[in-house]
PDB file of N, CA and C in Angstrom:
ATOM      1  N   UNK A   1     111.618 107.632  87.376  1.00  0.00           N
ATOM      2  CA  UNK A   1     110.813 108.111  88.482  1.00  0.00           C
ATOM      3  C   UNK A   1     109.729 109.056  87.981  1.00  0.00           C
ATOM      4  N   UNK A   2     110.158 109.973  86.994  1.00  0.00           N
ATOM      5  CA  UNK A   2     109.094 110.593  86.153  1.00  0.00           C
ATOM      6  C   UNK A   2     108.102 109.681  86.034  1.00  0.00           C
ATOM      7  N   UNK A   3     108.195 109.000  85.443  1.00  0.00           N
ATOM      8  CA  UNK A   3     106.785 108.153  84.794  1.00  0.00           C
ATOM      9  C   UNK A   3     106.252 107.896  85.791  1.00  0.00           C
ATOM     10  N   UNK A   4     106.563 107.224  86.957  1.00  0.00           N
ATOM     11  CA  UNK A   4     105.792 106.629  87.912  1.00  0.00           C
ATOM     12  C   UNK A   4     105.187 107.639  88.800  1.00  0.00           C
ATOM     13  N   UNK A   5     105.689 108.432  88.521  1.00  0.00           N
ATOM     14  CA  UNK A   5     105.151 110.352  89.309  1.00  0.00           C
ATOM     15  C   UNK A   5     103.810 110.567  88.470  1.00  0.00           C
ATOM     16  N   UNK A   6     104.350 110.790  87.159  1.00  0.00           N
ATOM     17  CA  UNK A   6     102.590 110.697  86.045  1.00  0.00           C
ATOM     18  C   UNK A   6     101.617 109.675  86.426  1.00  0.00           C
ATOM     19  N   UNK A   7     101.929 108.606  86.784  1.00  0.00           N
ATOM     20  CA  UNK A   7     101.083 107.638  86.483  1.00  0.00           C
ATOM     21  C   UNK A   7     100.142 108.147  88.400  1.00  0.00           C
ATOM     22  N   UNK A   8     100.879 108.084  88.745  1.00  0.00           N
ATOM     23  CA  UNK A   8     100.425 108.109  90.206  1.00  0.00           C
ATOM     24  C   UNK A   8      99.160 109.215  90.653  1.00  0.00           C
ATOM     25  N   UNK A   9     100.015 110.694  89.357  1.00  0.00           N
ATOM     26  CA  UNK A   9      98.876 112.090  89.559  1.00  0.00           C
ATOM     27  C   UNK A   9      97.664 111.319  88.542  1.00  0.00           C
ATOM     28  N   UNK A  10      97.575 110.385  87.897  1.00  0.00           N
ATOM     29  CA  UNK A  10      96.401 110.071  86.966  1.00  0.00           C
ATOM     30  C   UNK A  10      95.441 109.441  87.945  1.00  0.00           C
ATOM     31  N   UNK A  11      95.589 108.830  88.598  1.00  0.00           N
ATOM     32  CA  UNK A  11      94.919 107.063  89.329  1.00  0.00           C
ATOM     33  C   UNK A  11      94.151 108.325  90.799  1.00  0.00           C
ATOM     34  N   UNK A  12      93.099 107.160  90.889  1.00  0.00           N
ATOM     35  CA  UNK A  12      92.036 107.431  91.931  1.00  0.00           C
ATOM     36  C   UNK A  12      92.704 106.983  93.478  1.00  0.00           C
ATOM     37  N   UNK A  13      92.727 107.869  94.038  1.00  0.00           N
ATOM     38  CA  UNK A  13      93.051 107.743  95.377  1.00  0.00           C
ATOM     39  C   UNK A  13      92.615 106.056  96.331  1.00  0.00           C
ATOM     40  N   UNK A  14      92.354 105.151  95.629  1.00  0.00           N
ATOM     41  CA  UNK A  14      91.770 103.914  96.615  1.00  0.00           C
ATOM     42  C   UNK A  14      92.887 102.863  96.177  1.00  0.00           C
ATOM     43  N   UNK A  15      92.652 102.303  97.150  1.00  0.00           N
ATOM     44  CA  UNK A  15      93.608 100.916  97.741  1.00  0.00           C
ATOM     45  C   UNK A  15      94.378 100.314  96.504  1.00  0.00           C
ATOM     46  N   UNK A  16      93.889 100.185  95.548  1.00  0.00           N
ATOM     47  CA  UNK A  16      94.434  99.407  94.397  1.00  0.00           C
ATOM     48  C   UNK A  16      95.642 100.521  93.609  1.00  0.00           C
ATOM     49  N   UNK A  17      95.177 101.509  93.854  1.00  0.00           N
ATOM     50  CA  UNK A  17      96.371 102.516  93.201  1.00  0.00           C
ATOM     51  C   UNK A  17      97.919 102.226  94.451  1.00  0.00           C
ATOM     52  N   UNK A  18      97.285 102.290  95.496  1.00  0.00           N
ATOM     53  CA  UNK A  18      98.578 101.900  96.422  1.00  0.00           C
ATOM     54  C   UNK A  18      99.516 100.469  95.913  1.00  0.00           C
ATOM     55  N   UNK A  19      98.644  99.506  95.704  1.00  0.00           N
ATOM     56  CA  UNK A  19      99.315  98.440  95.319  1.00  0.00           C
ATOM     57  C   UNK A  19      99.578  98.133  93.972  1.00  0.00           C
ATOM     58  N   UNK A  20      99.217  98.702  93.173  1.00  0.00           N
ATOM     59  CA  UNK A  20      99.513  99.114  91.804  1.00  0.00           C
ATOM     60  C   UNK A  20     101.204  99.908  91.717  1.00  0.00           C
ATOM     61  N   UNK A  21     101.046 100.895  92.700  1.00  0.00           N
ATOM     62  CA  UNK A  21     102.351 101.836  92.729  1.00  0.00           C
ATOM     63  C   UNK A  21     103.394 100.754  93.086  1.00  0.00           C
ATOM     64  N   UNK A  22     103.545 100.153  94.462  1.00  0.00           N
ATOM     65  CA  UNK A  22     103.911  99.632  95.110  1.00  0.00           C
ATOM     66  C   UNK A  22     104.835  98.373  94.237  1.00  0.00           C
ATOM     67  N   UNK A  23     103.802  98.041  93.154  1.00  0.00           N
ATOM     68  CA  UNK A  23     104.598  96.972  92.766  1.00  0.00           C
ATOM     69  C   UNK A  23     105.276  97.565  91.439  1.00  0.00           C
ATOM     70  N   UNK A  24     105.241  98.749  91.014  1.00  0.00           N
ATOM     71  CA  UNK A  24     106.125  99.275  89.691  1.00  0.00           C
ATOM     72  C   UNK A  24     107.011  99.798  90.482  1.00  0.00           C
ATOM     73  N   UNK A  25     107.151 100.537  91.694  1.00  0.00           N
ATOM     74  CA  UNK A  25     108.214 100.852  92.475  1.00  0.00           C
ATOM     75  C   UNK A  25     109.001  99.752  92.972  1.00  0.00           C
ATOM     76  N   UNK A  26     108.804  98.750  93.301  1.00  0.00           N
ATOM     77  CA  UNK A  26     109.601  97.590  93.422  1.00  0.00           C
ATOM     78  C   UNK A  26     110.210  97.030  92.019  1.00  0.00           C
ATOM     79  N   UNK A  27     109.500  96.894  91.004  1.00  0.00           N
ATOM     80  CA  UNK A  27     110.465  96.476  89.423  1.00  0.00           C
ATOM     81  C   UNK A  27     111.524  97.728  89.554  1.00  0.00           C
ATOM     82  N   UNK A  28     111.352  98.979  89.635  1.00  0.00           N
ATOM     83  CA  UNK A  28     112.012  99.951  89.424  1.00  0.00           C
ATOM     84  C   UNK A  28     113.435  99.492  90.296  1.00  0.00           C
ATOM     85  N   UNK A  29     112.946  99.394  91.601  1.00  0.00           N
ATOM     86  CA  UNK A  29     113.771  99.066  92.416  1.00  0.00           C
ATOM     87  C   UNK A  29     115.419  98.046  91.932  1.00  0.00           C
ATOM     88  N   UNK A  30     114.501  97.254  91.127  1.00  0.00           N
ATOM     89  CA  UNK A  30     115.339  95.773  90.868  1.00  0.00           C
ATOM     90  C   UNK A  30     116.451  96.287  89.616  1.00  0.00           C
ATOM     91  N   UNK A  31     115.893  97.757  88.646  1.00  0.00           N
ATOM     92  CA  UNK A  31     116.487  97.470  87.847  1.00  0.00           C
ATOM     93  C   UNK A  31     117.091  98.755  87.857  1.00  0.00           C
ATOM     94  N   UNK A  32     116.721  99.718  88.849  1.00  0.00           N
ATOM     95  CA  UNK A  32     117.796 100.988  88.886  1.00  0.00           C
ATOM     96  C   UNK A  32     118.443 100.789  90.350  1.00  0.00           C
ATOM     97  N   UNK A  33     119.373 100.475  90.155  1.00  0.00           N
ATOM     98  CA  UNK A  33     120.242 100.377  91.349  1.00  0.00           C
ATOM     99  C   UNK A  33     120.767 101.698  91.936  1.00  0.00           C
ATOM    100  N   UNK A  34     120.925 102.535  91.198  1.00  0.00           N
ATOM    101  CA  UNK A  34     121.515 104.145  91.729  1.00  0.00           C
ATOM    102  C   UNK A  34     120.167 104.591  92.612  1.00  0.00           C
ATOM    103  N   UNK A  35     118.861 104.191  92.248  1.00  0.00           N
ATOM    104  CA  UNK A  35     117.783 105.065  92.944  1.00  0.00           C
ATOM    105  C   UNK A  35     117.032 104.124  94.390  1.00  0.00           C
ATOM    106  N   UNK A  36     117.745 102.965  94.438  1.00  0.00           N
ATOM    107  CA  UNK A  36     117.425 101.626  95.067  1.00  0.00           C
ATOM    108  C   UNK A  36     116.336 102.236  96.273  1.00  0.00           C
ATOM    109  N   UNK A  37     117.271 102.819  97.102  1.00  0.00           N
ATOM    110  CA  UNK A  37     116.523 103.115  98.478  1.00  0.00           C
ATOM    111  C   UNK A  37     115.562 103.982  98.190  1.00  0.00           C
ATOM    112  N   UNK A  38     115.180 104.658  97.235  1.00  0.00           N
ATOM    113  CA  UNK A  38     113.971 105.701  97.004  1.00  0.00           C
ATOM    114  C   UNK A  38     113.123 104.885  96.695  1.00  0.00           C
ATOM    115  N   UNK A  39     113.263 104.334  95.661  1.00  0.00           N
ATOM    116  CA  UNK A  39     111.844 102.946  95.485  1.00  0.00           C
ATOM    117  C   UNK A  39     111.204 102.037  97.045  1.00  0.00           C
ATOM    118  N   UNK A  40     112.303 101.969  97.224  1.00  0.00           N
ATOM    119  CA  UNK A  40     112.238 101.239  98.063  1.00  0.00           C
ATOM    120  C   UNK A  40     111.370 101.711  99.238  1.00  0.00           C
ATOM    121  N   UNK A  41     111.512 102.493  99.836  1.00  0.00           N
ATOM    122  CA  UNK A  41     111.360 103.214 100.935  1.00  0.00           C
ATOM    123  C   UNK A  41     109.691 103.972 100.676  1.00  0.00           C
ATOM    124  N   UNK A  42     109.614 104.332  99.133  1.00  0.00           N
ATOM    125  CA  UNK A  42     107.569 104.417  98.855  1.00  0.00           C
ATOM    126  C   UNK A  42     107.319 103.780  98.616  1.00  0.00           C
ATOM    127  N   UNK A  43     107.989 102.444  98.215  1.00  0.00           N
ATOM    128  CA  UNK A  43     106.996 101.048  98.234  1.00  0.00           C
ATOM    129  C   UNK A  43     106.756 100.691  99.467  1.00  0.00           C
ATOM    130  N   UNK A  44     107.759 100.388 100.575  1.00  0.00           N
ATOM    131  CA  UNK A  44     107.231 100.216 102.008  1.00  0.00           C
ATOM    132  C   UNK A  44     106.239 101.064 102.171  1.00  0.00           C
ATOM    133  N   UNK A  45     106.088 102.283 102.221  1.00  0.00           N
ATOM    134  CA  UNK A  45     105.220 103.605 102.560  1.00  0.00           C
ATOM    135  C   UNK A  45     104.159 103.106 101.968  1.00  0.00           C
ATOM    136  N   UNK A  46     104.019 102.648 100.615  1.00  0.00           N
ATOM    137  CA  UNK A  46     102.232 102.303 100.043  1.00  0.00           C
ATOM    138  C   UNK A  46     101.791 101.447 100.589  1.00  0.00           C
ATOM    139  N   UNK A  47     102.890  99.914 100.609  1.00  0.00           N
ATOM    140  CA  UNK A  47     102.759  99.216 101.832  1.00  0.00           C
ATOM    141  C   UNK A  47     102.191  98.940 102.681  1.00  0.00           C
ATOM    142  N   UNK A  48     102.477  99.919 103.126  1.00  0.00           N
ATOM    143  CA  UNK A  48     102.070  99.940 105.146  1.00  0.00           C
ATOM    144  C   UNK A  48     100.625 100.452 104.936  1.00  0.00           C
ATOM    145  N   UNK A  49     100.295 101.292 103.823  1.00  0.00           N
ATOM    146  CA  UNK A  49      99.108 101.806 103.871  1.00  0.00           C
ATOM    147  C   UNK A  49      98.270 100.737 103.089  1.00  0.00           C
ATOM    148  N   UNK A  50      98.650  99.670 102.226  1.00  0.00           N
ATOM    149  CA  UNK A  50      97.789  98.629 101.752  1.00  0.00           C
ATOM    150  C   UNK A  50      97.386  97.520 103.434  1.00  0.00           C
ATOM    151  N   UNK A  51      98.789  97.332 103.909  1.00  0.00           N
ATOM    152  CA  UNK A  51      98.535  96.524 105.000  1.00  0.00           C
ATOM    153  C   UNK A  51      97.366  97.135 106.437  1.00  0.00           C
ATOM    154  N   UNK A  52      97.823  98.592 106.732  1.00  0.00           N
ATOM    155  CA  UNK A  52      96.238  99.118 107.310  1.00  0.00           C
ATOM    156  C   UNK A  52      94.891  99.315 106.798  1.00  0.00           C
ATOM    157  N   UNK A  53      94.936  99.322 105.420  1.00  0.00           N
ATOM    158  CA  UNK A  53      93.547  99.754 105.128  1.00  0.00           C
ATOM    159  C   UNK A  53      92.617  98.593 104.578  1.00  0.00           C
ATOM    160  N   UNK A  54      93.654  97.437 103.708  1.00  0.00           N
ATOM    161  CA  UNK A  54      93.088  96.199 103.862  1.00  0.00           C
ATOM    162  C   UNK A  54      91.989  95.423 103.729  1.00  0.00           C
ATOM    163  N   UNK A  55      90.613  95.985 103.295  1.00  0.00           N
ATOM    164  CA  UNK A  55      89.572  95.391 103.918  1.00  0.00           C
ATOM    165  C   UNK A  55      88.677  96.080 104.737  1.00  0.00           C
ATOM    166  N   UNK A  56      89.504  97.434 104.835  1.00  0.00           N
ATOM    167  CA  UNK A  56      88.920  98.720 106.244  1.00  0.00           C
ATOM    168  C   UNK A  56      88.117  99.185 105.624  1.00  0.00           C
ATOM    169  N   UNK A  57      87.222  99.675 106.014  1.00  0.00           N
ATOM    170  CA  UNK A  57      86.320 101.438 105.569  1.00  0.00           C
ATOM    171  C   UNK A  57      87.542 102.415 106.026  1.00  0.00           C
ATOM    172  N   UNK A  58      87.406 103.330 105.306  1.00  0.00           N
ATOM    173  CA  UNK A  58      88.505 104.543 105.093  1.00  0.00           C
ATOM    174  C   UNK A  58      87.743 105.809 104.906  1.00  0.00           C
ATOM    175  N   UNK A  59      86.971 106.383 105.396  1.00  0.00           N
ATOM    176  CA  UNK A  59      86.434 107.660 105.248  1.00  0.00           C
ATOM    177  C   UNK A  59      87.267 108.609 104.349  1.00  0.00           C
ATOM    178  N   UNK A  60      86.617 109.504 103.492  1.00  0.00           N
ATOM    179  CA  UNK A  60      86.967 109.890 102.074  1.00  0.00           C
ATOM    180  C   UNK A  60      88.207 111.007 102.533  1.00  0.00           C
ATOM    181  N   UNK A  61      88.028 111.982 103.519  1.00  0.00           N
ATOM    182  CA  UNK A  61      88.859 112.759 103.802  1.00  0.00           C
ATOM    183  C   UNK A  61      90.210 111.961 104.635  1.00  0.00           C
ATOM    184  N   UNK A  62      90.132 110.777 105.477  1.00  0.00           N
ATOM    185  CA  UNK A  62      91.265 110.802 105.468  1.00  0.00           C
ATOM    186  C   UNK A  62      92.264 110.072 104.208  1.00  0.00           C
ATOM    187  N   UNK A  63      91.481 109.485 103.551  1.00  0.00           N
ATOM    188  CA  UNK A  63      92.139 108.755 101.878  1.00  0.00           C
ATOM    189  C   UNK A  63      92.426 109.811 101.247  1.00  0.00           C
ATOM    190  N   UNK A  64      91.813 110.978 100.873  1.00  0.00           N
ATOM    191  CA  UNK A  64      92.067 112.012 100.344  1.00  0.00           C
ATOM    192  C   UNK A  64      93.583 112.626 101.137  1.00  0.00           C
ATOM    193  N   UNK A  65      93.648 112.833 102.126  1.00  0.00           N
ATOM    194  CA  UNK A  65      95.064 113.431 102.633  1.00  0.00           C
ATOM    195  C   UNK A  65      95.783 112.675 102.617  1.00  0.00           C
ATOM    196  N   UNK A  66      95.837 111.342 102.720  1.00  0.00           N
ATOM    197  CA  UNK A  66      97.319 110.562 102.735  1.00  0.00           C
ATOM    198  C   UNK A  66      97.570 110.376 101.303  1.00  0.00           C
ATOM    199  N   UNK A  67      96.797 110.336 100.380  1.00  0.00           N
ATOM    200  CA  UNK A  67      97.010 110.454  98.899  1.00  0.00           C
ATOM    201  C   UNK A  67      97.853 111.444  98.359  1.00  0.00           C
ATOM    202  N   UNK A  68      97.135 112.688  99.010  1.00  0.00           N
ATOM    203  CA  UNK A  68      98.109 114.119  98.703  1.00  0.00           C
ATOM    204  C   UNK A  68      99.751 113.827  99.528  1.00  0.00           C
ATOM    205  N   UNK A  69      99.328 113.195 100.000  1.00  0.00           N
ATOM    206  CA  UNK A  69     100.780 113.558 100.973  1.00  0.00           C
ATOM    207  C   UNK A  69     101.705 112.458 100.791  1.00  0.00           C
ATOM    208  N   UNK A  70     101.692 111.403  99.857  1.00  0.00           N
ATOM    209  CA  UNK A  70     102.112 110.551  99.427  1.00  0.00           C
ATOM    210  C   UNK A  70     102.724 111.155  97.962  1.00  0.00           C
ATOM    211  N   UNK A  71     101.526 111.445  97.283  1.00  0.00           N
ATOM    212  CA  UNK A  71     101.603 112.382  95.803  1.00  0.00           C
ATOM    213  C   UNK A  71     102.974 113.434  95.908  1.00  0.00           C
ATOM    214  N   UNK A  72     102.811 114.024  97.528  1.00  0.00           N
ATOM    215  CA  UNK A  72     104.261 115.132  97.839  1.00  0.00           C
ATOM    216  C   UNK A  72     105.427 114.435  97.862  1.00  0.00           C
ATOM    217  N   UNK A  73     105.532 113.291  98.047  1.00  0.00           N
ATOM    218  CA  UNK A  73     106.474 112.629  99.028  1.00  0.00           C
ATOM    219  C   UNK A  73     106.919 112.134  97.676  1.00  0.00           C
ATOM    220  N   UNK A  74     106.230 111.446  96.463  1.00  0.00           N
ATOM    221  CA  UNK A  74     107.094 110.965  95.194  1.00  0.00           C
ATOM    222  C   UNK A  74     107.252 112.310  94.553  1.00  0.00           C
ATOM    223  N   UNK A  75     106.929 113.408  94.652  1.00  0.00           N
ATOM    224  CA  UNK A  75     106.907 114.367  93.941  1.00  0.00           C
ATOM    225  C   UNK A  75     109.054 115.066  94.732  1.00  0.00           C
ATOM    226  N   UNK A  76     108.720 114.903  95.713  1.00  0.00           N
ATOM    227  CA  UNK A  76     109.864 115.440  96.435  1.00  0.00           C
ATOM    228  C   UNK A  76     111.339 113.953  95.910  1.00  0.00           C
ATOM    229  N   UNK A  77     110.278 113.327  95.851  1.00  0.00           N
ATOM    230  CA  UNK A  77     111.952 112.195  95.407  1.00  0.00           C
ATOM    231  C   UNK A  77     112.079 112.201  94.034  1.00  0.00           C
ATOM    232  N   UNK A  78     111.211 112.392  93.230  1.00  0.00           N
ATOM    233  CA  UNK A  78     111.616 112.883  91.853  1.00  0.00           C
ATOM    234  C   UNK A  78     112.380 113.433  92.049  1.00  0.00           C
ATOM    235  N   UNK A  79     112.107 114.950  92.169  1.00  0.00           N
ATOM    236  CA  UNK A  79     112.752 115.760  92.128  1.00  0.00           C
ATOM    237  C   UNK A  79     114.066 116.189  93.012  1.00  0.00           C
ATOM    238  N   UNK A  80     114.530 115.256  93.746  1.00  0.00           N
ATOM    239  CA  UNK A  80     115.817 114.615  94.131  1.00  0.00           C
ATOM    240  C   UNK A  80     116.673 113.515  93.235  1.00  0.00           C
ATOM    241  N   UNK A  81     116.119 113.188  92.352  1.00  0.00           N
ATOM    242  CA  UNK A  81     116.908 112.690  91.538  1.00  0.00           C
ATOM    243  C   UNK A  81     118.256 113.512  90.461  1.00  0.00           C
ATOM    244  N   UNK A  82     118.984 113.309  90.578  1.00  0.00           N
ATOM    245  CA  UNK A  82     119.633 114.318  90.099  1.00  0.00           C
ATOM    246  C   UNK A  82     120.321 115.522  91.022  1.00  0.00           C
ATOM    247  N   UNK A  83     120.257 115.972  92.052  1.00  0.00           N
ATOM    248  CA  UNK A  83     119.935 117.003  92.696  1.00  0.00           C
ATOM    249  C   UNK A  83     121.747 116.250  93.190  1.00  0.00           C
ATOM    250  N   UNK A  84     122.195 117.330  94.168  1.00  0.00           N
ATOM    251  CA  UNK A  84     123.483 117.480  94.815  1.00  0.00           C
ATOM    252  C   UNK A  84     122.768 116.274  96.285  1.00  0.00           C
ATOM    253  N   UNK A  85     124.008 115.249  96.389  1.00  0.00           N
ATOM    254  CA  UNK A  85     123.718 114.205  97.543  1.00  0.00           C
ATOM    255  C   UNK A  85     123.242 114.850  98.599  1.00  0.00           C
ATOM    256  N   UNK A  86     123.286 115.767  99.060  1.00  0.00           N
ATOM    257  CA  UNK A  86     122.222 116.436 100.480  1.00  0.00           C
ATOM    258  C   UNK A  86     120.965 116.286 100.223  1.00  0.00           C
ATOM    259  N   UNK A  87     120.982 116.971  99.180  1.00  0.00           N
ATOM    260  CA  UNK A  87     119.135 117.018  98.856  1.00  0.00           C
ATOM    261  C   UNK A  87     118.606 115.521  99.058  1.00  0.00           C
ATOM    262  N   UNK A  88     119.451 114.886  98.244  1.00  0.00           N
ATOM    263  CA  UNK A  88     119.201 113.471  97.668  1.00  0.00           C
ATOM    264  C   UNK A  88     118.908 113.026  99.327  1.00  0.00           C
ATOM    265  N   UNK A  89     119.987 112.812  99.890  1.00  0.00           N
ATOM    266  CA  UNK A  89     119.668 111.991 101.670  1.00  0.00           C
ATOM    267  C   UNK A  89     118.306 112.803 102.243  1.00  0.00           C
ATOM    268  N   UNK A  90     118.189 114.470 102.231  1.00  0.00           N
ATOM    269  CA  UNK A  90     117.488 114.865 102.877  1.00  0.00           C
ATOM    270  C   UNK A  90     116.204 114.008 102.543  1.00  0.00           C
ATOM    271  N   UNK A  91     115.783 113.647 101.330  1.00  0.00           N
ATOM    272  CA  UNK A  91     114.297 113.405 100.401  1.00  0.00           C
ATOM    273  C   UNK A  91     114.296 112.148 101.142  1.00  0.00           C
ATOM    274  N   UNK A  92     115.122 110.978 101.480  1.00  0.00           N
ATOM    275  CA  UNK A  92     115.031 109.637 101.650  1.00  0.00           C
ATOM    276  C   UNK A  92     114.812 110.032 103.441  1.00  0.00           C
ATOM    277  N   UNK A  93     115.499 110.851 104.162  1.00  0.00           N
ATOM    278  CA  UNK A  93     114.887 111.005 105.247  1.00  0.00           C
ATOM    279  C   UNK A  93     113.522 110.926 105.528  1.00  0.00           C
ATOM    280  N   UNK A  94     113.019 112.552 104.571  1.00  0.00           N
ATOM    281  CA  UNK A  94     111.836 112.773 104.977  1.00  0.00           C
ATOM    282  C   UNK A  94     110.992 111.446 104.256  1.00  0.00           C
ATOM    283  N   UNK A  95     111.040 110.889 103.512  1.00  0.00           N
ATOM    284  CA  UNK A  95     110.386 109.674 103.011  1.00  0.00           C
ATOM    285  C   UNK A  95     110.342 108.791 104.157  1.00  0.00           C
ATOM    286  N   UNK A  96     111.439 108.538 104.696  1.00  0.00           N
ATOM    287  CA  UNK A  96     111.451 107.434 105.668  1.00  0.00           C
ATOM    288  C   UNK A  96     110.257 107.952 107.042  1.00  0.00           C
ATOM    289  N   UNK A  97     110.785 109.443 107.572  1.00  0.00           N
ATOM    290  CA  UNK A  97     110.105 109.209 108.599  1.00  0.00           C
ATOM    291  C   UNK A  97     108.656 109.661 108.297  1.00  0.00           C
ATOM    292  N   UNK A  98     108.338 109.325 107.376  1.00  0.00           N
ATOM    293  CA  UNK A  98     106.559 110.438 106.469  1.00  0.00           C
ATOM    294  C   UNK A  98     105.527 109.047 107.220  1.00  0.00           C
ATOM    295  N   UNK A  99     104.488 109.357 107.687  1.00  0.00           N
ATOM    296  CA  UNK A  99     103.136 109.187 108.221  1.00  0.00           C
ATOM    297  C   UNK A  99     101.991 109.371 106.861  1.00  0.00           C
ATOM    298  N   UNK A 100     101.147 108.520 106.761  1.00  0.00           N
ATOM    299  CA  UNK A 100     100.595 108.847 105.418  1.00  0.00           C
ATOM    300  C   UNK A 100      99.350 109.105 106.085  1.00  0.00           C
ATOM    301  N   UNK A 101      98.884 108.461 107.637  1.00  0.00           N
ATOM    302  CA  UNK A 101      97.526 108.658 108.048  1.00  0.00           C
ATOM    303  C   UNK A 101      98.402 108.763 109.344  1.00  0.00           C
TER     304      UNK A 101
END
């Protein structure tokens, strides 16, 4: 999950970094089974934001905030890895119910 946390703070906030993530979080998915639903659950999340934006114009400030707040959201499941199972459920909560726009 580290790595894919680095790679994510490197890359330019536009559409292709979403689906770029999206699909190393899904390999991840396939081959760490202990972290399954965390992959899982920010790949839907980039997802949903490849499937709205699509083809859209996206004005810079709101791409800019769902970036950051996406950037929080793998930053917070990293750093649930490892952590005592509360933390761990709490992170997949707030992942689940997170709004990126």
């Amino acid at each position: 999950m580290t790595e894919l946390r680095d790679w994510l703070n490197g890359q330019h906030p536009g559409l292709r970094t979403y689906k770029s993530f999206r699909d190393k979080a899904l390999e991840l998915c396939a081959t760490d089974a202990e972290h399954r639903a965390l992959y899982r659950l920010l790949a839907n999340l980039a997802g949903h934001y490849i499937t709205a934006f699509d083809e859209e114009p996206l004005p810079t400030d709101v791409a800019k905030h769902a970036y950051d707040v996406f950037r929080d959201l793998v930053e917070e499941g990293d750093r649930s890895i490892g952590a005592p199972v509360e933390q761990q459920l709490a992170a997949l909560n707030k992942i689940a119910a997170a709004e990126l726009f």
